[in-house]
Protein backbone atom coordinates (compact mmCIF):
# COMPACT_ATOMS: atom_id res chain seq x y z
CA UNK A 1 22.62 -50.75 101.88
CA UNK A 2 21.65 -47.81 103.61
CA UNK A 3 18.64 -47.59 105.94
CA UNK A 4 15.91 -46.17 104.06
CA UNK A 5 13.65 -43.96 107.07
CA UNK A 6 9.90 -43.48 106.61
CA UNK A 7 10.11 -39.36 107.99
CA UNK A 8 6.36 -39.21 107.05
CA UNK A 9 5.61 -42.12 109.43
CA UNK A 10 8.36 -40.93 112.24
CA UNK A 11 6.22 -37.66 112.82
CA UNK A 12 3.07 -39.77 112.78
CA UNK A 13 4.61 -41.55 115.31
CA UNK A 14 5.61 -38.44 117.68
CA UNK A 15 2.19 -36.79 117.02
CA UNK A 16 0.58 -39.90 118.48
CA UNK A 17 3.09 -40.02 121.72
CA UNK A 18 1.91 -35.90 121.83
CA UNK A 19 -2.02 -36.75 122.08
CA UNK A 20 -1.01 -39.73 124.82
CA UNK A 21 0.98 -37.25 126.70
CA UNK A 22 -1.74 -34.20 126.53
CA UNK A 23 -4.77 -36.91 127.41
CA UNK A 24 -2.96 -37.49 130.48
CA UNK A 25 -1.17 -34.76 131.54
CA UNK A 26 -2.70 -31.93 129.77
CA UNK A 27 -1.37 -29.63 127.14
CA UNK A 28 0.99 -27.22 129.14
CA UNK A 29 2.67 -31.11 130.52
CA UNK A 30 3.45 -31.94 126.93
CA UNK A 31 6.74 -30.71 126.48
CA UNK A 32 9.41 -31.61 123.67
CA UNK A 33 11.02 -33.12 126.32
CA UNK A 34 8.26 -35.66 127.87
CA UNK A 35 7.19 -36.10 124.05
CA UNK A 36 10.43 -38.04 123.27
CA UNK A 37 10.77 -40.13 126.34
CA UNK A 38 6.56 -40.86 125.68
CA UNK A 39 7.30 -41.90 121.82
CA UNK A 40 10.82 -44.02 123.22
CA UNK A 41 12.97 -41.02 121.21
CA UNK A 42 15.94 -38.95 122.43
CA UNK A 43 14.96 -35.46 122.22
CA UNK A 44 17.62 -35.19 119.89
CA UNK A 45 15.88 -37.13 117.50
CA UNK A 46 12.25 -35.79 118.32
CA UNK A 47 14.20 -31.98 117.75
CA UNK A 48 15.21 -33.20 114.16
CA UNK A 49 11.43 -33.14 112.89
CA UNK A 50 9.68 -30.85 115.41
CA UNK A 51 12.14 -27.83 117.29
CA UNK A 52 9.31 -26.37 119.26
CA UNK A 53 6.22 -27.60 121.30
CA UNK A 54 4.19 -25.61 118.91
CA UNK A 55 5.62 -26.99 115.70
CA UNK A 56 4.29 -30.38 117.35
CA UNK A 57 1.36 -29.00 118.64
CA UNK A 58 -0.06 -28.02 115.03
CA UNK A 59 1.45 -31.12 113.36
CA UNK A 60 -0.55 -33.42 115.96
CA UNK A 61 -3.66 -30.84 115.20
CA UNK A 62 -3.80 -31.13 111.36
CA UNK A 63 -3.18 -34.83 112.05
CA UNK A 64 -6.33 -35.35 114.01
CA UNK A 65 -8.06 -32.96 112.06
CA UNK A 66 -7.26 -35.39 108.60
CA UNK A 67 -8.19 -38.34 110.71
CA UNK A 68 -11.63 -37.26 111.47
CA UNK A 69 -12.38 -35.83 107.99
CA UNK A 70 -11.07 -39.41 106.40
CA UNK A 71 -13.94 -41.29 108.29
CA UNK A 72 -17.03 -38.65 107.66
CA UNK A 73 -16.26 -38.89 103.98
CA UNK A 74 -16.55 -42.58 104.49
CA UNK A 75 -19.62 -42.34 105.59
CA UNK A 76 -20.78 -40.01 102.87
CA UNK A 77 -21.13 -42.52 100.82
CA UNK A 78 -24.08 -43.86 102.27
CA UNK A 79 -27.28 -43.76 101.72
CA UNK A 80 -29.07 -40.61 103.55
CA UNK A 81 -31.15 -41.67 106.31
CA UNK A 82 -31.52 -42.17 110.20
CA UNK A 83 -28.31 -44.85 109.73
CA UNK A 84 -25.91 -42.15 107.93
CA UNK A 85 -27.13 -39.63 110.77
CA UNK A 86 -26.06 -41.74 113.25
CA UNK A 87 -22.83 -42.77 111.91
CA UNK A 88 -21.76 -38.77 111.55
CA UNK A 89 -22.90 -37.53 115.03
CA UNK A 90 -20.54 -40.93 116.48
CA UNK A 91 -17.61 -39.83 115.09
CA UNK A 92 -17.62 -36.76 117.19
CA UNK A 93 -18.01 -39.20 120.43
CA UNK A 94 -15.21 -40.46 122.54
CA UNK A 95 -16.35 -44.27 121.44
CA UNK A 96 -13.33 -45.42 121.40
CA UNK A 97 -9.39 -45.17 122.33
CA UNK A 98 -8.39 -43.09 119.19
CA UNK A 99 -11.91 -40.85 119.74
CA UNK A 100 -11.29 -40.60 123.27
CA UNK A 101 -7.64 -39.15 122.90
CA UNK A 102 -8.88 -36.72 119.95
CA UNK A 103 -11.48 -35.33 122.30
CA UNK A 104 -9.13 -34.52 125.09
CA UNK A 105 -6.74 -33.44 122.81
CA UNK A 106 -9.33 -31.04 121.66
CA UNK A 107 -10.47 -30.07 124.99
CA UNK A 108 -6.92 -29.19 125.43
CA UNK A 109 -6.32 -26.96 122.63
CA UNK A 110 -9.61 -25.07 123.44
CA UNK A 111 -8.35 -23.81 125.93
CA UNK A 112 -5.23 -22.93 124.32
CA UNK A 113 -6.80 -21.06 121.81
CA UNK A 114 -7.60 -18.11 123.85
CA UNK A 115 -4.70 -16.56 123.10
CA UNK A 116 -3.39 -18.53 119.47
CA UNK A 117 -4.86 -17.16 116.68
CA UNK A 118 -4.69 -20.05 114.23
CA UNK A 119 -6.40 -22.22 117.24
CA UNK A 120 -9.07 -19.80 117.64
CA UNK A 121 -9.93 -19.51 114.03
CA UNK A 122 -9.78 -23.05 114.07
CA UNK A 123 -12.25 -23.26 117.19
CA UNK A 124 -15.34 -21.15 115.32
CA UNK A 125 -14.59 -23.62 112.17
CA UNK A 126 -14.76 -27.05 114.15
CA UNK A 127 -18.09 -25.17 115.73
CA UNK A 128 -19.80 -24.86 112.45
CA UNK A 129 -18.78 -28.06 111.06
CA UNK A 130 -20.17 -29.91 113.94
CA UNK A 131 -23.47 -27.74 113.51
CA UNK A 132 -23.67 -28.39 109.47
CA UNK A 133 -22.96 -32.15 110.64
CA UNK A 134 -26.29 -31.97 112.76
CA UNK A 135 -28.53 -30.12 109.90
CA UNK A 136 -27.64 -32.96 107.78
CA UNK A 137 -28.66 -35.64 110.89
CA UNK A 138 -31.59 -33.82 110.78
CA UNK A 139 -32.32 -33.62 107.63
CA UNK A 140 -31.69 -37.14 107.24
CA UNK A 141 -33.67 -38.74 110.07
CA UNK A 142 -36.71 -36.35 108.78
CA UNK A 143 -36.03 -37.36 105.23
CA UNK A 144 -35.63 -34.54 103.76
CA UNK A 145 -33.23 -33.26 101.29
CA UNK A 146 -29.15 -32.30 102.50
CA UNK A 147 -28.81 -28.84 103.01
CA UNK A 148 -26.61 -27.24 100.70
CA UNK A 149 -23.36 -25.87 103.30
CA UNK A 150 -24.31 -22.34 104.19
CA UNK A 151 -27.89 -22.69 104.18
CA UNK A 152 -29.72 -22.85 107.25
CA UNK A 153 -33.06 -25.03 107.80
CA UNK A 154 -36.25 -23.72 108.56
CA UNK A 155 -36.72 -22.00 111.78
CA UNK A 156 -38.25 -24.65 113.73
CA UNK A 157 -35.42 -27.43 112.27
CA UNK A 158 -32.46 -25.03 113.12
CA UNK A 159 -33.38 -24.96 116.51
CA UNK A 160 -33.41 -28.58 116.45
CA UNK A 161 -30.27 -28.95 114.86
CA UNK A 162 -28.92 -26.34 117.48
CA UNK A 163 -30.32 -28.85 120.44
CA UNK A 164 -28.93 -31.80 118.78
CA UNK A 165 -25.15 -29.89 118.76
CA UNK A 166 -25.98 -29.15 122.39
CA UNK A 167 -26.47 -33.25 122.90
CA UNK A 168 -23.66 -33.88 121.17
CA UNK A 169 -20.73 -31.38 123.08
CA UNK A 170 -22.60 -32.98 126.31
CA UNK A 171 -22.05 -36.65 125.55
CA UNK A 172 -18.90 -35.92 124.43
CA UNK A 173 -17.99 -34.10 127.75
CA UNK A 174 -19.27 -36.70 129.90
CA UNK A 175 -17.61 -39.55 127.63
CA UNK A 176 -14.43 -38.23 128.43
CA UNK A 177 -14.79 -36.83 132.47
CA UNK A 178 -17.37 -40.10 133.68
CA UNK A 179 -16.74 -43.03 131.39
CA UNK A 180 -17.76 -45.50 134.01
CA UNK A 181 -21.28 -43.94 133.86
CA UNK A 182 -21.27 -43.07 130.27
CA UNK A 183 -19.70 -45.53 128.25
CA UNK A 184 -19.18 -45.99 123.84
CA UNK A 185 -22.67 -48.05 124.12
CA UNK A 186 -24.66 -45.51 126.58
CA UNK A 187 -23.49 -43.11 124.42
CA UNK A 188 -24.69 -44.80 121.28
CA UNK A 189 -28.32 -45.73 122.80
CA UNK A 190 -28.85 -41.17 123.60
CA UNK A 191 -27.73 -40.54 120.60
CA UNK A 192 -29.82 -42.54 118.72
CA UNK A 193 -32.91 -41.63 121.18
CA UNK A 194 -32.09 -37.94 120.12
CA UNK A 195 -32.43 -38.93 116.58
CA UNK A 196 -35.76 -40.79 116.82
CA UNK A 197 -37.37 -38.33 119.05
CA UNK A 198 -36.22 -35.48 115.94
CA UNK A 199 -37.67 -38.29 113.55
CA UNK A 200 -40.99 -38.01 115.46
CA UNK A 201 -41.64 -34.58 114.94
CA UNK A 202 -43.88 -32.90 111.67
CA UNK A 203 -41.59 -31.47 108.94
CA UNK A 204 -43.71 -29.20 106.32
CA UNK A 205 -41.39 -28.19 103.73
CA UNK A 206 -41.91 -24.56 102.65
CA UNK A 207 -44.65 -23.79 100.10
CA UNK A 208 -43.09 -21.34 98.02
CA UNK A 209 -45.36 -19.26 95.59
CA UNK A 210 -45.37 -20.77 92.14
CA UNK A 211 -45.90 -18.71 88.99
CA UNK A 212 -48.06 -19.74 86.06
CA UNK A 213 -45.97 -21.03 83.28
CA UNK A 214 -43.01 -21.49 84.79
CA UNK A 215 -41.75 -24.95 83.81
CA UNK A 216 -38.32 -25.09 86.44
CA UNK A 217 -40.21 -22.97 89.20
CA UNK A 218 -43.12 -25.21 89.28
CA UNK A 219 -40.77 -28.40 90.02
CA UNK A 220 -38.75 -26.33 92.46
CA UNK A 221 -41.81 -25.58 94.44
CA UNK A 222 -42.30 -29.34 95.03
CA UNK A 223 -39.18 -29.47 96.87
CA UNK A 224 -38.90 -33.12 98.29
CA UNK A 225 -41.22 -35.11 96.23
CA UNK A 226 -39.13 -34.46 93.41
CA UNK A 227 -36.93 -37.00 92.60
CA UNK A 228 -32.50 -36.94 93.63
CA UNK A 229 -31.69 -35.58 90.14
CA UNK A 230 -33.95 -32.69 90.47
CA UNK A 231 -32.67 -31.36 94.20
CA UNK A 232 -29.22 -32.35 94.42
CA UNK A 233 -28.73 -29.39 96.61
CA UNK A 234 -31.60 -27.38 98.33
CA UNK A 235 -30.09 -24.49 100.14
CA UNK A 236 -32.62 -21.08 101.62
CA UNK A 237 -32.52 -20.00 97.86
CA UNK A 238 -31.69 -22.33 95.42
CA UNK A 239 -32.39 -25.69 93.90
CA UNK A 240 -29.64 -27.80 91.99
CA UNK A 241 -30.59 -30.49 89.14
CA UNK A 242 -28.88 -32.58 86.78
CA UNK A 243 -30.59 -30.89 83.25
CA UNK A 244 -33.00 -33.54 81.74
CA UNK A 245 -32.60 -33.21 77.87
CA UNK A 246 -28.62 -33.44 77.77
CA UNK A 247 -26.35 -35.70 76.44
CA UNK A 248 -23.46 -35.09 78.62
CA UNK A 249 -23.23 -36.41 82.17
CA UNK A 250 -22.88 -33.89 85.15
CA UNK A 251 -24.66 -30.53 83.24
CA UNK A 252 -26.12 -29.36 86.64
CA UNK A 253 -28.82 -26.61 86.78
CA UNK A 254 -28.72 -24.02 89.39
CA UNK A 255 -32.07 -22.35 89.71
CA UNK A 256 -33.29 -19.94 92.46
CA UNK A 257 -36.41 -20.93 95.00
CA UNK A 258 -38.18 -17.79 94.40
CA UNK A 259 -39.06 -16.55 90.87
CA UNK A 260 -36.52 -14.50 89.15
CA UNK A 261 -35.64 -13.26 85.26
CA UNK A 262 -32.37 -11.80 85.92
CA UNK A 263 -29.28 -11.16 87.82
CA UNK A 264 -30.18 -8.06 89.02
CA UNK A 265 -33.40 -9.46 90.62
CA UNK A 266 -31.41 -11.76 93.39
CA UNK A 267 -31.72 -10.79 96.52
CA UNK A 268 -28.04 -10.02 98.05
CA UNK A 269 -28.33 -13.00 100.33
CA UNK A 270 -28.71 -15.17 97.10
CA UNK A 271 -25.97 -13.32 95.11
CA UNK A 272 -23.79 -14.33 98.02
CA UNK A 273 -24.78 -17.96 98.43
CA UNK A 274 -24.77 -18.39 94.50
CA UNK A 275 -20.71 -17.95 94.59
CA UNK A 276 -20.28 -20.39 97.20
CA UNK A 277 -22.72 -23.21 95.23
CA UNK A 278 -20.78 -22.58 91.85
CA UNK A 279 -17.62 -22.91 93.67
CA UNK A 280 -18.76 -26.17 95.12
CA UNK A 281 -20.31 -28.14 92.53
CA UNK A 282 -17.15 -27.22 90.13
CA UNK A 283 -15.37 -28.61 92.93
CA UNK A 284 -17.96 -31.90 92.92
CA UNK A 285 -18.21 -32.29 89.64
CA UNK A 286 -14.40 -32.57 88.96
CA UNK A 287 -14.36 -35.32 91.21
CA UNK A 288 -17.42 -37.27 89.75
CA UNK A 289 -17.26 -36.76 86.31
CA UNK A 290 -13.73 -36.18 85.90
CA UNK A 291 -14.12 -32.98 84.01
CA UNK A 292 -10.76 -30.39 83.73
CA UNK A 293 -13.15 -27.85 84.62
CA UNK A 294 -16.50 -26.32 84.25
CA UNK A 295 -18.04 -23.73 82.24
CA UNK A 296 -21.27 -21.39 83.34
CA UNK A 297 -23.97 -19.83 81.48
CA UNK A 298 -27.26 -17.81 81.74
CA UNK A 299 -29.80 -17.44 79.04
CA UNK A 300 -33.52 -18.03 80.49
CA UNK A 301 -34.73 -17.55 77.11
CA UNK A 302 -36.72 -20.62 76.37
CA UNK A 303 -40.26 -21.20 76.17
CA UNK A 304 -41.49 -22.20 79.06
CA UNK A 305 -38.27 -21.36 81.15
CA UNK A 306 -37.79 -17.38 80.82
CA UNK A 307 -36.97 -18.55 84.92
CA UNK A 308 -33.87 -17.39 85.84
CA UNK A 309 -31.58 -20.45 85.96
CA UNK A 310 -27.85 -21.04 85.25
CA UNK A 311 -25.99 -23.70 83.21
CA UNK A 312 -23.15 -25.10 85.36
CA UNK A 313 -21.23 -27.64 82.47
CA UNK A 314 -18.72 -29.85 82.85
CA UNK A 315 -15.43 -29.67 79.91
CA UNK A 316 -14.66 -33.40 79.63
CA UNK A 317 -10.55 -33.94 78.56
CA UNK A 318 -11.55 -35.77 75.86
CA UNK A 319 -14.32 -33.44 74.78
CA UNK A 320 -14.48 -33.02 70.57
CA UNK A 321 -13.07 -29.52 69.63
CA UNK A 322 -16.44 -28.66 68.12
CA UNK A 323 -18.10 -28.91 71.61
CA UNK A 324 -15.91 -26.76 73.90
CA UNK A 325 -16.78 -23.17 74.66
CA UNK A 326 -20.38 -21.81 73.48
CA UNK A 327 -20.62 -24.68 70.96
CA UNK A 328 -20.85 -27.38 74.50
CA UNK A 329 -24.98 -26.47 74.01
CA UNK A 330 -24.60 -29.43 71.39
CA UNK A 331 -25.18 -31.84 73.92
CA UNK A 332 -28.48 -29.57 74.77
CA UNK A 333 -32.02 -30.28 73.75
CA UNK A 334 -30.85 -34.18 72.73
CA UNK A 335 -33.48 -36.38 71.29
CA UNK A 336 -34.76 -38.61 73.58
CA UNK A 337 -32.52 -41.24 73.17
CA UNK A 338 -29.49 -39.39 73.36
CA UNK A 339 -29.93 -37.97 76.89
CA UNK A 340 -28.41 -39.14 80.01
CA UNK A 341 -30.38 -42.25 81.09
CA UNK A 342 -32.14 -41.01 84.84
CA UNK A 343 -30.48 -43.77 86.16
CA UNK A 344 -26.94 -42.56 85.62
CA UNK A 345 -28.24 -39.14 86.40
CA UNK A 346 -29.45 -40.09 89.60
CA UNK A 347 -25.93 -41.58 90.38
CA UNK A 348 -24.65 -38.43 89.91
CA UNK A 349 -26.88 -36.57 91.65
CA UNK A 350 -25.92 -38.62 94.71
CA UNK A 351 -22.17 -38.55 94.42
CA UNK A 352 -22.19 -34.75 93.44
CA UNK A 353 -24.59 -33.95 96.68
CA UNK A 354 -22.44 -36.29 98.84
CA UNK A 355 -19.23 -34.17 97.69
CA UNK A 356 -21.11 -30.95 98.29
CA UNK A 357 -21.86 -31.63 101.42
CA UNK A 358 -18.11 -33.72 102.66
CA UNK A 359 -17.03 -30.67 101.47
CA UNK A 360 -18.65 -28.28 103.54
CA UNK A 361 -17.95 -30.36 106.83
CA UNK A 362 -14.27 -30.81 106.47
């Protein structure tokens, strides 16, 4: 019987010999060549799956890359809080053998990317991720709701956030260049002093102006004491809910921070952010809820709610024919018996936020 060959595993197995090789010897070391005899290959063999150092070198990269993003969604599924915070920010840290290699694998290709397109692209991404992964710390240790992925925090928090990235890049470096003076649990203990003395500090939320009468304005305006199914995502101008008087599971409300009655009213910067949040929670939702897709609409014309806010509903595959398309506003305006119990709303509202914002990181 033939030999049946696990390829998939094979070019794991190369990729890891590459990161060895470039954590000791440095990138511009890490030839095809030294790659082989590293892994216990011919280059023959190694040439089969990989023919050039950069084929490798952006194999290796997407590897680490999937590696990393594996263990913050793991961690995404905890509870938000000074724990969770911690347990993002120490991925990034060179705790451990496998964290240690990706950092100087990372250092390496930094400098690489000076003159690699795809590296440099990839450079500015990694940057922002790592910042959106210290709004969220932030946001967490101050308990405050998680920033929706291309909203910035307050003035005063974003330059917090923007310390707490600078902490983070300078651990890192001096995990990897003086680990006999900064070791995984010194590097633990700053961290978590960073995130108490952030914990410390007064967090107002903004006090938006509220007008008279308006029903979904006057809960957005209350911001964090509201409970997980009304903010599911808070970004600079807009406030996500699961709706409160529907029978189906996962119909989300988008609804902007500042008062609007139509389209036209939005400012440009919320136009552009509200593309982004549909795209996102579609996204979410299809994983949560299991829907084939979502539908949107707009109508503001209740009493009570003439608010500009948009209907964001999932299409179940099992949905009845008479409730797909403009007859789905069945499930609208249930009696109060039929709606979606808050508990299983507020289990949504956590795994569609915790989606929203994996998503946005990796």
């Amino acid at each position: 019987m033939p030999k049946i060959v696990d390829h998939a595993a094979r070019r794991t197995e190369i990729a890891h010999a590459l990161w060895r090789v470039i954590a000791r010897d440095g990138l511009e070391g890490a030839s095809v060549r030294v790659v082989a005899a590293e892994a216990g290959w011919s280059l023959g063999a190694v040439r089969h799956y990989f023919a050039t150092q950069d084929e490798l070198v952006e194999f290796a990269t997407d590897l680490m890359i999937d590696g990393v993003r594996e263990r913050l969604l793991a961690h995404f599924d905890m509870e938000p809080g000074m724990p969770r915070a911690q347990a993002l920010l120490e991925e990034l840290l060179p705790l451990d053998e496998r964290r240690v290699g990706e950092v100087n694998v990372w250092l390496a290709l930094l400098g690489r990317a000076r003159r690699e397109p795809r590296l440099a692209q990839l450079r500015l991404d990694a940057w922002e991720a790592e910042r959106y992964l210290c709004r969220i710390a932030v946001s967490d240790v101050l308990g405050r709701p998680t920033p929706g992925p291309n909203a910035l925090l307050e003035e005063d928090l974003e330059s917090v956030a923007a310390q707490l990235h600078t902490v983070i890049d300078g651990l890192t470096i001096h995990g990897v260049t003086v680990p006999e003076k900064a070791g995984a649990a010194d590097l633990c203990d700053q961290l978590r002093q960073a995130l108490l003395a952030i914990a410390d500090r007064p967090a107002p939320a903004p006090a938006p102006i509220v007008e008279a009468g308006c029903f979904a304005y006057g809960n957005t305006a209350q911001d964090e004491a509201l409970p997980i199914r009304e903010r599911i995502l808070v970004t600079d101008h807009w406030r996500v809910a699961h709706a409160v008087d529907s029978s189906l599971p996962g119909w989300l409300v988008v609804l902007p921070r500042t008062h609007v009655r139509a389209l036209d009213e939005l400012s440009p910067q919320a136009t552009d952010e509200l593309g982004r949040i549909l795209h996102d929670l579609s996204a979410a939702l299809r994983e949560v809820v299991g829907c084939v897709k979502t539908y949107v609409m707009l109508f503001a014309e209740a009493e009570g709610c003439g608010h500009l806010h948009i209907h964001l509903v999932p299409r179940m595959p099992d949905q009845p024919a008479d409730a797909t398309g403009p007859r789905v506003v069945r499930y609208l305006g249930a009696e109060q018996g039929d709606r979606v119990p808050t508990a299983t709303m507020d289990q949504i509202a956590k795994a569609v936020a915790a989606s929203v914002a994996a998503r946005a990181v990796v």
